[in-house]
N, C-alpha and C. Protein backbone atom coordinates (compact mmCIF):
# COMPACT_ATOMS: atom_id res chain seq x y z
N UNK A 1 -23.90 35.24 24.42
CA UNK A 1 -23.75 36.41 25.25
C UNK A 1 -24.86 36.40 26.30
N UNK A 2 -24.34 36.54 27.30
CA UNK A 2 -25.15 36.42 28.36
C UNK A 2 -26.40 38.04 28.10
N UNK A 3 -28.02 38.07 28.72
CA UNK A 3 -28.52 38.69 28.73
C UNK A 3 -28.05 39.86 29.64
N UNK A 4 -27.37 39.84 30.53
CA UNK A 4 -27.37 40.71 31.89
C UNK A 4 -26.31 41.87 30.86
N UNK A 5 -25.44 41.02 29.65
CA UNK A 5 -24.48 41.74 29.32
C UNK A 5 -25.00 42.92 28.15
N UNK A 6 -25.87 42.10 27.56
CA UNK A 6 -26.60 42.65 26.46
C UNK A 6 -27.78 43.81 26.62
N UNK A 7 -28.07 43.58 27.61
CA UNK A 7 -28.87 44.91 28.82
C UNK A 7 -28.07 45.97 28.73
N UNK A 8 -27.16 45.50 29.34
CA UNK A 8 -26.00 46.56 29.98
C UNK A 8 -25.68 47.49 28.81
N UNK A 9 -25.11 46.85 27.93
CA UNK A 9 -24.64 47.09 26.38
C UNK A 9 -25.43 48.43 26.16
N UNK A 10 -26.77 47.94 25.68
CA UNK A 10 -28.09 48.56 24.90
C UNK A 10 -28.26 49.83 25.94
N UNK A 11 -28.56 49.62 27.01
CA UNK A 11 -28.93 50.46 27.64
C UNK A 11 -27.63 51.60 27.90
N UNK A 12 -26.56 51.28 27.77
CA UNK A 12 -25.52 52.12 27.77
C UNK A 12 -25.60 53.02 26.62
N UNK A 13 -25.64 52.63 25.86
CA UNK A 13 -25.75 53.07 24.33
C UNK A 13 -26.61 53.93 24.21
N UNK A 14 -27.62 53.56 24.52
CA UNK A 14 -28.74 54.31 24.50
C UNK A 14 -29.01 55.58 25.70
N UNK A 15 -29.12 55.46 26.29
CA UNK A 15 -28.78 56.50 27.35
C UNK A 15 -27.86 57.66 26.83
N UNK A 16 -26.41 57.03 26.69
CA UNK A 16 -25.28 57.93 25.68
C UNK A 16 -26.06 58.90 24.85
N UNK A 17 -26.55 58.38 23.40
CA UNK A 17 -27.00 58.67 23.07
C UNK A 17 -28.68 59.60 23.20
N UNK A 18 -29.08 59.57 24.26
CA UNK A 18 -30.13 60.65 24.35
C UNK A 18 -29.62 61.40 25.78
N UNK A 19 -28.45 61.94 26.03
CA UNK A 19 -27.77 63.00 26.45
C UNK A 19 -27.67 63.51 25.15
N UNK A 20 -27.55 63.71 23.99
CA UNK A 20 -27.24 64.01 22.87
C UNK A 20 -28.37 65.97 22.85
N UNK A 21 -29.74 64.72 22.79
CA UNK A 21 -30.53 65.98 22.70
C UNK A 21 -30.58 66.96 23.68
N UNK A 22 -30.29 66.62 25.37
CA UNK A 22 -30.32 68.03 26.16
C UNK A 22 -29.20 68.52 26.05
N UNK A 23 -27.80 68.36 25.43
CA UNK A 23 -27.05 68.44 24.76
C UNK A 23 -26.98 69.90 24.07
N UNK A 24 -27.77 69.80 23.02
CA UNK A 24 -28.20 70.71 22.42
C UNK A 24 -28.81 71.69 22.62
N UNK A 25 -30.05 71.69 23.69
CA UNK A 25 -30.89 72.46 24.44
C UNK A 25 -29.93 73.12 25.50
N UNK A 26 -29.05 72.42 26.00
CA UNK A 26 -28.27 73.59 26.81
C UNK A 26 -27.12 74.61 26.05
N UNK A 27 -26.15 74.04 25.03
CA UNK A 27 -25.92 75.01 23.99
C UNK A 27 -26.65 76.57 23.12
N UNK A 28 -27.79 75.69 22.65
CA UNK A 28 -28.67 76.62 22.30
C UNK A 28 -28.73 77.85 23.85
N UNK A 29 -29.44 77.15 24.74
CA UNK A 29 -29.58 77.84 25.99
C UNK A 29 -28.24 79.02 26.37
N UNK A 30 -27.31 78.59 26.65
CA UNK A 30 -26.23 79.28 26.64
C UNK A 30 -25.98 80.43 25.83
N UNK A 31 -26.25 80.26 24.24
CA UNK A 31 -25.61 81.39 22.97
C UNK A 31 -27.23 82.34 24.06
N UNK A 32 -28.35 82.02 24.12
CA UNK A 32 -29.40 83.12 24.38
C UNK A 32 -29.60 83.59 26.04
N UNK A 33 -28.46 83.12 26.92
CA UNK A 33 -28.41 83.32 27.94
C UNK A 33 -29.03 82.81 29.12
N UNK A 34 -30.08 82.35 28.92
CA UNK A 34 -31.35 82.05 29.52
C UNK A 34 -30.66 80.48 30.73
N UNK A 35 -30.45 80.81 32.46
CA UNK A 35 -29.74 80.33 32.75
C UNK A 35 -30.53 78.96 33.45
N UNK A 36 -31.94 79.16 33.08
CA UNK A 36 -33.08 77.92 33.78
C UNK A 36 -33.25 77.32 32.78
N UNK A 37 -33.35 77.42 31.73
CA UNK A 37 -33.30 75.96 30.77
C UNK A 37 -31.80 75.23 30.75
N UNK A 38 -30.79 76.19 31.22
CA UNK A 38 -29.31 75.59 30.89
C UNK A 38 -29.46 74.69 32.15
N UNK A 39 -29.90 74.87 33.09
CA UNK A 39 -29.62 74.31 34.26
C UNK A 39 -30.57 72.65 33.94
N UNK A 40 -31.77 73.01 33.89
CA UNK A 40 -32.93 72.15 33.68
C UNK A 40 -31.69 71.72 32.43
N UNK A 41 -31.20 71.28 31.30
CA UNK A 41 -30.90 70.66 30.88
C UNK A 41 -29.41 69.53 31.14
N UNK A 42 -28.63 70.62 31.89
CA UNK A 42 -27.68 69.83 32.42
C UNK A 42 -28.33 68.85 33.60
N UNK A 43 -29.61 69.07 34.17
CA UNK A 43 -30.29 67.65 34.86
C UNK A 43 -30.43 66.21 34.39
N UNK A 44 -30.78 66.71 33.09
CA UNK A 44 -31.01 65.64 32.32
C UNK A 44 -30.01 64.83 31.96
N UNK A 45 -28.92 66.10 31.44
CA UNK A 45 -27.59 65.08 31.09
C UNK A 45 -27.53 64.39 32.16
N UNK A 46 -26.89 64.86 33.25
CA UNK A 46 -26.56 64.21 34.46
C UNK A 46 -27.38 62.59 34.51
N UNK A 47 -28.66 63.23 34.48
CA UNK A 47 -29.48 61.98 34.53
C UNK A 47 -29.39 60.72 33.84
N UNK A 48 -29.29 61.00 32.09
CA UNK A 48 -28.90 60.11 31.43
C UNK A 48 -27.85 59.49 31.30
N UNK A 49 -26.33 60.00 31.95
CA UNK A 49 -25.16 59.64 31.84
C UNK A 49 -24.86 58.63 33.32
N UNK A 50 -25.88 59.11 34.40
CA UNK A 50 -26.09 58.13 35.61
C UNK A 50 -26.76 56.99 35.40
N UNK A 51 -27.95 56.85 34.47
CA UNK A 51 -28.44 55.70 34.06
C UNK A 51 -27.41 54.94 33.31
N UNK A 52 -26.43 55.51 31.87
CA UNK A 52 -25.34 54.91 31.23
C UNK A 52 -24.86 54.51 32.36
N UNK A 53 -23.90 54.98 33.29
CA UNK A 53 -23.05 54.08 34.19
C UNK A 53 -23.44 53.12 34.67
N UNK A 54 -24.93 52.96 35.05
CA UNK A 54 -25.62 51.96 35.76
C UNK A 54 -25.58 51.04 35.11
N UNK A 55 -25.91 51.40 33.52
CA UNK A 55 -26.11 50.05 32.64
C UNK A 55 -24.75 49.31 32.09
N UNK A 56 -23.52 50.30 32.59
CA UNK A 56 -22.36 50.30 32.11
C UNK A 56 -21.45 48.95 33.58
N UNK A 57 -21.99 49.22 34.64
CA UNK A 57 -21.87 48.61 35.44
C UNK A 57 -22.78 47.34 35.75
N UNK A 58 -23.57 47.24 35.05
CA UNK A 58 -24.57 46.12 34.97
C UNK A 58 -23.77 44.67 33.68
N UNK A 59 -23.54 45.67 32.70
CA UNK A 59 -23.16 44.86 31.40
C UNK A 59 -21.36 44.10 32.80
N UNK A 60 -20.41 44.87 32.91
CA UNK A 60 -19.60 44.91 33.59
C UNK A 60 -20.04 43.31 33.94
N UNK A 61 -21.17 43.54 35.09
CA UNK A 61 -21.41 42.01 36.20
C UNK A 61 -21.72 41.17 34.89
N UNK A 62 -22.24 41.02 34.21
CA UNK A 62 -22.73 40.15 33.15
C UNK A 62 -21.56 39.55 32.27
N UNK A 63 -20.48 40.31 32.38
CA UNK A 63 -19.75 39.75 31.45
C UNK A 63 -18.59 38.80 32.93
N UNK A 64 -19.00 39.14 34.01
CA UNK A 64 -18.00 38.55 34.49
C UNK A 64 -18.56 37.51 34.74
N UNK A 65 -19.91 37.12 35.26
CA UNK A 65 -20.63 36.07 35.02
C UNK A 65 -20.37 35.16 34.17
N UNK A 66 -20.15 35.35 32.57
CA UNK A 66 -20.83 34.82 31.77
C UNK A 66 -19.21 34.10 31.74
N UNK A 67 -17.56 35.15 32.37
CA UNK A 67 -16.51 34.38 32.45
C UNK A 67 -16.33 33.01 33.13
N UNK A 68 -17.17 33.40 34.31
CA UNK A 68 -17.50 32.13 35.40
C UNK A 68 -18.07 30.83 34.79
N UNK A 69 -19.28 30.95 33.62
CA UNK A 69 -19.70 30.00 33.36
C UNK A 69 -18.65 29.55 32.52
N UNK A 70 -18.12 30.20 31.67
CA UNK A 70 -17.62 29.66 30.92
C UNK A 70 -16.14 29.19 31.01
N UNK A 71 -15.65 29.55 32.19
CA UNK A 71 -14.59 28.39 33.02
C UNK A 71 -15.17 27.49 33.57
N UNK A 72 -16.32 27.54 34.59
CA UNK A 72 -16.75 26.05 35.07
C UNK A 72 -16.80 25.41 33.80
N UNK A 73 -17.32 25.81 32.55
CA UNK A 73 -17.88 24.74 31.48
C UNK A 73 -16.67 24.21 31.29
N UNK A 74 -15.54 24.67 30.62
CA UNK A 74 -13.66 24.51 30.44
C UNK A 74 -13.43 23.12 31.45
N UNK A 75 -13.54 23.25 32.67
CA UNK A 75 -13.12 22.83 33.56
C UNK A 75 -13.94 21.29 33.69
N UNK A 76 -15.36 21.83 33.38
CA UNK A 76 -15.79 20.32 33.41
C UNK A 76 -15.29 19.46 32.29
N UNK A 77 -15.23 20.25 30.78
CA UNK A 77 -14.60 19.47 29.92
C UNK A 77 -13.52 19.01 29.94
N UNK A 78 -12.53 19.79 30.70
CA UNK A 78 -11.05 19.09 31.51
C UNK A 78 -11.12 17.84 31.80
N UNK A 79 -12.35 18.09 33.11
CA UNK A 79 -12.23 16.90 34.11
C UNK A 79 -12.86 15.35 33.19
N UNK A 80 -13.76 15.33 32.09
CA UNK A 80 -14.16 14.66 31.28
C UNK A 80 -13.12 13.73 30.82
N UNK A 81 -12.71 15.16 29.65
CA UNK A 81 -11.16 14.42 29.54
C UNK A 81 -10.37 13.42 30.13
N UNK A 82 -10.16 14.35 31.06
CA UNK A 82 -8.67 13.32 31.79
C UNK A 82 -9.36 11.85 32.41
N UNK A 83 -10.89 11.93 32.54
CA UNK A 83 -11.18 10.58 33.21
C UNK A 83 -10.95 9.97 31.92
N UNK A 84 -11.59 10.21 30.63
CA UNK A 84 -11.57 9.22 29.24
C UNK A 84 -10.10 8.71 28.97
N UNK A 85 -9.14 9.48 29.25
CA UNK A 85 -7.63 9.29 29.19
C UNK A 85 -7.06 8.04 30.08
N UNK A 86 -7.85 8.49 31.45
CA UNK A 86 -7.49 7.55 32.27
C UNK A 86 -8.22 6.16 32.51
N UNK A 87 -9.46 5.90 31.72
CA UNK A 87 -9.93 4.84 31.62
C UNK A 87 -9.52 4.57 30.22
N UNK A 88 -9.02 5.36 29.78
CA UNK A 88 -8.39 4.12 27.77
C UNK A 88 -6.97 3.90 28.82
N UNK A 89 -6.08 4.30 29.60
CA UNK A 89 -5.00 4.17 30.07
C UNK A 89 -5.40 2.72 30.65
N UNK A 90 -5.77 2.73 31.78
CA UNK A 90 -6.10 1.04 32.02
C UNK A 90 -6.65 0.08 31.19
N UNK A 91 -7.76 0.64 30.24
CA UNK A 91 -7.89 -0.80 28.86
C UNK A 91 -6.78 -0.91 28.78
N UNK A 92 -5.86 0.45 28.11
CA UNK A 92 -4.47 -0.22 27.96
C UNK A 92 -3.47 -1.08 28.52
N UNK A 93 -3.56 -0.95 29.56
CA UNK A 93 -2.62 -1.52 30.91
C UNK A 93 -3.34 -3.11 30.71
N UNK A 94 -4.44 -3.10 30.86
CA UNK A 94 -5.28 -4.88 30.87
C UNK A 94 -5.11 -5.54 29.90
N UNK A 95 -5.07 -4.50 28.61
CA UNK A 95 -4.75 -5.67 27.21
C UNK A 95 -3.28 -6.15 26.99
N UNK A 96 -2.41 -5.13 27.35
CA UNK A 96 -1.10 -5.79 28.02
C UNK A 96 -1.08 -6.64 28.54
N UNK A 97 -1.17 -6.49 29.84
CA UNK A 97 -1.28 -7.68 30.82
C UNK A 97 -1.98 -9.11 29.79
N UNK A 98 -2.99 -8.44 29.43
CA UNK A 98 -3.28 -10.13 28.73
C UNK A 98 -2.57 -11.04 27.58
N UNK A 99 -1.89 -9.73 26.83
CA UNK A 99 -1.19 -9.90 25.87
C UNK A 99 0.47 -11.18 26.41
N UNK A 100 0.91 -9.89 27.65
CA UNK A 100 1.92 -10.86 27.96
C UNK A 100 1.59 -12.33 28.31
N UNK A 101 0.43 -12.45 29.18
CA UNK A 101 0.18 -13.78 29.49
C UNK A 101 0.23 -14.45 28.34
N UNK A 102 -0.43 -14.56 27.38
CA UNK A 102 -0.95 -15.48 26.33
C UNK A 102 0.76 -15.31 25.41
N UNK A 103 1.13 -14.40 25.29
CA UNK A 103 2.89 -14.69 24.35
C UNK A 103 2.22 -14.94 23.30
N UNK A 104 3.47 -14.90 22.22
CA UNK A 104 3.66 -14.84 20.74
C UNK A 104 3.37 -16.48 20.63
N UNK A 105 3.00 -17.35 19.66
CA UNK A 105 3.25 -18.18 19.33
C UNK A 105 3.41 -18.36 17.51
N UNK A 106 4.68 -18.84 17.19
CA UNK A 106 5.37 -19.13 15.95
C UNK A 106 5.30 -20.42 15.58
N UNK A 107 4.91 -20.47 14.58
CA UNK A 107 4.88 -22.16 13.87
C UNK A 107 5.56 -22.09 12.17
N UNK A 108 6.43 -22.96 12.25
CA UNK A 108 7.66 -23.14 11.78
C UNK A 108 6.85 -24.48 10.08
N UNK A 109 7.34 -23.75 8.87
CA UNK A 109 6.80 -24.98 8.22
C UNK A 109 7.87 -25.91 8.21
N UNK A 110 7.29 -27.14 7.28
CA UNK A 110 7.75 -28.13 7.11
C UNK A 110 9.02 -27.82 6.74
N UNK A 111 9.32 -27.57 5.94
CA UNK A 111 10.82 -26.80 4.66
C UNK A 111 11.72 -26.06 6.22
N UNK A 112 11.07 -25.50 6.85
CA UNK A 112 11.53 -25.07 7.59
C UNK A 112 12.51 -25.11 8.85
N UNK A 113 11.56 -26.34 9.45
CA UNK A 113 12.69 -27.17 10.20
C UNK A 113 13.08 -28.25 9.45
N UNK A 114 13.22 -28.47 8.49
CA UNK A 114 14.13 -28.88 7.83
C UNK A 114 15.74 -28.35 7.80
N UNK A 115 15.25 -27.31 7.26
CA UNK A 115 16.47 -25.99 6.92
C UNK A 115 16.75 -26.02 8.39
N UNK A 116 16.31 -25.71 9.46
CA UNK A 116 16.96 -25.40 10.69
C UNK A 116 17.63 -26.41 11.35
N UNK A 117 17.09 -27.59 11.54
CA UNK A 117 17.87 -28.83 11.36
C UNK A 117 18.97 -29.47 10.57
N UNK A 118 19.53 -28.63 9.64
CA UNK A 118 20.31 -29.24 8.64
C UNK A 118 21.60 -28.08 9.16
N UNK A 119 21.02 -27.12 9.66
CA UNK A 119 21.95 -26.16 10.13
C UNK A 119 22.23 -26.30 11.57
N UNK A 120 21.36 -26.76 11.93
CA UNK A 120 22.04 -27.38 13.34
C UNK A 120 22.87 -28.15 13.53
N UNK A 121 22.41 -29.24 12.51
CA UNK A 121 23.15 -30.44 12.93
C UNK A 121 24.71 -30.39 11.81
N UNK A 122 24.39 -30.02 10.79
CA UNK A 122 25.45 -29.96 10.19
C UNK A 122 26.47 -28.56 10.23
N UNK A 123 26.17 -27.74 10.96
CA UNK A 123 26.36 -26.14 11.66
C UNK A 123 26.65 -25.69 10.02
N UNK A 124 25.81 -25.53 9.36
CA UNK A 124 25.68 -24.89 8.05
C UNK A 124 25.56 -23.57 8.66
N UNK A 125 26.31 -22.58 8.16
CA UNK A 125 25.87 -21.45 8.27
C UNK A 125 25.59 -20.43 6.78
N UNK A 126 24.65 -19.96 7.47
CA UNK A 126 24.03 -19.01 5.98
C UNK A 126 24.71 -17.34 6.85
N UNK A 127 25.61 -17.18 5.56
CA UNK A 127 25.96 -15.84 5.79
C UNK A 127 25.36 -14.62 6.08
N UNK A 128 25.54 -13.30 7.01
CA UNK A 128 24.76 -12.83 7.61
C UNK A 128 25.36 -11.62 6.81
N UNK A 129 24.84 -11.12 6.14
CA UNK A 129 25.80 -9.28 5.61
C UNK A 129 26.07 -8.03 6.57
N UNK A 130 27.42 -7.96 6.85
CA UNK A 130 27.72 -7.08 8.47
C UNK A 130 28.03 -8.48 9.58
N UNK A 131 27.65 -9.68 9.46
CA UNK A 131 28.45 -10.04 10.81
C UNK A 131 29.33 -11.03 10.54
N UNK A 132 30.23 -11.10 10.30
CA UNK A 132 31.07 -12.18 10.98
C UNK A 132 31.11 -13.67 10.52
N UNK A 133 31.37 -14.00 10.22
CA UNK A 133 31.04 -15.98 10.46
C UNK A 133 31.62 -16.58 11.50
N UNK A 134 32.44 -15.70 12.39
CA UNK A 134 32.85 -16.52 13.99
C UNK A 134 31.50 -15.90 14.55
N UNK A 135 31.50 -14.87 14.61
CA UNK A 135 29.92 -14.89 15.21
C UNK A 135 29.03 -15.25 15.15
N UNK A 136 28.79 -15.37 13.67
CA UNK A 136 27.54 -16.25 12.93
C UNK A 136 27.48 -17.55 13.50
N UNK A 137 28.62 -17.84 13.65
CA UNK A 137 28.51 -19.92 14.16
C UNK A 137 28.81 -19.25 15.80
N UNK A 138 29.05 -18.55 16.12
CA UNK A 138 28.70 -19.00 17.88
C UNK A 138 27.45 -18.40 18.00
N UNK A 139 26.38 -17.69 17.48
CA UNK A 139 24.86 -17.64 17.45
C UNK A 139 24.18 -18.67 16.88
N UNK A 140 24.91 -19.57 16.09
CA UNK A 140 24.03 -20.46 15.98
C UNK A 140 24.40 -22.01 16.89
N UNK A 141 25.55 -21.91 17.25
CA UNK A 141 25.84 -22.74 18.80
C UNK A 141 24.54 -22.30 19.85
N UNK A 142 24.04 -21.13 19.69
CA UNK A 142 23.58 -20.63 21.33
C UNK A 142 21.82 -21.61 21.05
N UNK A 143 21.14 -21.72 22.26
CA UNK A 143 20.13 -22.28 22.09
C UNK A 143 18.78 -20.79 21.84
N UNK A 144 17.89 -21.40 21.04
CA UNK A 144 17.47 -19.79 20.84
C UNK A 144 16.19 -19.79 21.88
N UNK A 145 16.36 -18.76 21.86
CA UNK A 145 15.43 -17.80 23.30
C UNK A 145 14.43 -17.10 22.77
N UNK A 146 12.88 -16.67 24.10
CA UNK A 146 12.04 -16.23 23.36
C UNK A 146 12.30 -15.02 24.74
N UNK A 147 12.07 -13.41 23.56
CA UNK A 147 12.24 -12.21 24.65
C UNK A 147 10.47 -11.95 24.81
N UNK A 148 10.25 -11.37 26.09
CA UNK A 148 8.88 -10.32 26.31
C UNK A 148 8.73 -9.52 25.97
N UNK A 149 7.83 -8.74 25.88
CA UNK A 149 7.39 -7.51 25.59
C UNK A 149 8.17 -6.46 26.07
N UNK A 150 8.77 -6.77 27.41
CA UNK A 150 9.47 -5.76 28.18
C UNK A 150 10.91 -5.97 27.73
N UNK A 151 11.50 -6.75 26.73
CA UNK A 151 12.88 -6.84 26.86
C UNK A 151 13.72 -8.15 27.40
N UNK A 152 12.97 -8.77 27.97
CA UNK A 152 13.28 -9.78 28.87
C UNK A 152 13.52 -11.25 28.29
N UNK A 153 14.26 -12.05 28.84
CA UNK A 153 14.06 -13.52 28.18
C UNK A 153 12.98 -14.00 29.18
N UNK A 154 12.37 -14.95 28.19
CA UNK A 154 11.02 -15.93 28.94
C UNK A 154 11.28 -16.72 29.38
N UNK A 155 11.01 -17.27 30.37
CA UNK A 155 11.55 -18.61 31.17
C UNK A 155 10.74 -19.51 30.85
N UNK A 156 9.79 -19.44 29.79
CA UNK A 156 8.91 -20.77 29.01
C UNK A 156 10.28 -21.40 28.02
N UNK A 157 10.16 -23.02 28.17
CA UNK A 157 11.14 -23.28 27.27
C UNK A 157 10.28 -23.59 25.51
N UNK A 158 10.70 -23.40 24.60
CA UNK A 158 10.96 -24.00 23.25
C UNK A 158 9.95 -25.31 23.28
N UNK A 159 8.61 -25.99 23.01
CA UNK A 159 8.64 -27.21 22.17
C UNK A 159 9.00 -27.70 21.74
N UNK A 160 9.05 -29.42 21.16
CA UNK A 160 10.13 -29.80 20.30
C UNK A 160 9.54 -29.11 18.74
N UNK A 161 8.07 -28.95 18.66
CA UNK A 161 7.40 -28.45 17.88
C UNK A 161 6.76 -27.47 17.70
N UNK A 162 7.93 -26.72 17.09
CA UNK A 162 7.08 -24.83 17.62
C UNK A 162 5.78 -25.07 16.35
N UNK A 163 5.08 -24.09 16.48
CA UNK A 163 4.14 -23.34 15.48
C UNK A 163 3.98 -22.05 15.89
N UNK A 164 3.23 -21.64 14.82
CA UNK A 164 2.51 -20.31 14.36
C UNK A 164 1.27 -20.04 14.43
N UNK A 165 0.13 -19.12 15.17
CA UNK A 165 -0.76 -18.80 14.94
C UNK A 165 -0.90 -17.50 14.72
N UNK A 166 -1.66 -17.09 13.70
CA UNK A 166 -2.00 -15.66 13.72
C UNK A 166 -3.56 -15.46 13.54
């Protein structure tokens, strides 16, 4: 809480509160008639309830202040933000980019192209559950392709000797 507000506050309060006692002094004054202490006391009120407004209008600026800071502060933490967003956004974008360059590479064991070779050449097909075996043997007629990241076929061709690294 800002100080300017906490002024304002206290001193409102307080003020309020000691109208209280001429308060009384002009009551009293009144039941006994007596029309110069009534007067002399409604000064005072007056007085103390003009200082309350003052302090009432003081707290007022303080709190609008203390709104100000505490949107610039909002705002800088915004702007923080969105730069950290937008610099992990380009790491992101660069490790892509590097990712696509460099591609997947698969390495195939021994047993392996074996098996794929025996199905090539002898068009063995191993049944697929849900497709077909006319389909099955014209996918394995097709020459196989490597896709990108984006969806795409690669225009790198096949080795005679793929592998695997991970």
């Amino acid at each position: 809480m800002n100080t300017k507000t906490m002024e304002g506050i206290v001193g409102a309060r307080t003020n309020m509160n000691l109208t209280n006692t001429p308060m009384r002094v002009y009551k009293e004054a009144r039941r006994k008639g007596d029309m110069a202490v009534m007067e002399r006391a409604m000064g005072y009120v007056h007085e103390f309830s003009d200082k309350a407004e003052e302090y009432k209008a003081k707290a007022h600026e303080g709190m609008k202040e203390e709104g100000e800071e505490v949107r610039n502060k909002l705002e800088a933490e915004e702007k923080n933000r969105i730069e950290k967003r937008k610099e992990k956004q380009e790491e992101l974008k660069k490790r892509i980019e590097n990712n696509e360059n460099n591609g997947d590479v698969v390495e195939i064991s021994k047993d392996g192209k074996t098996l794929w070779k025996e199905n090539r050449e002898g068009e063995q097909i191993v049944p697929t559950p849900g497709i077909s075996s006319e389909t099955n043997k014209e996918a394995m007629k097709m020459e196989p392709v490597i896709y990108t990241r984006n969806g795409t076929v690669s225009t790198s061709r096949l080795s005679a000797d793929p592998f695997l690294s991970v």
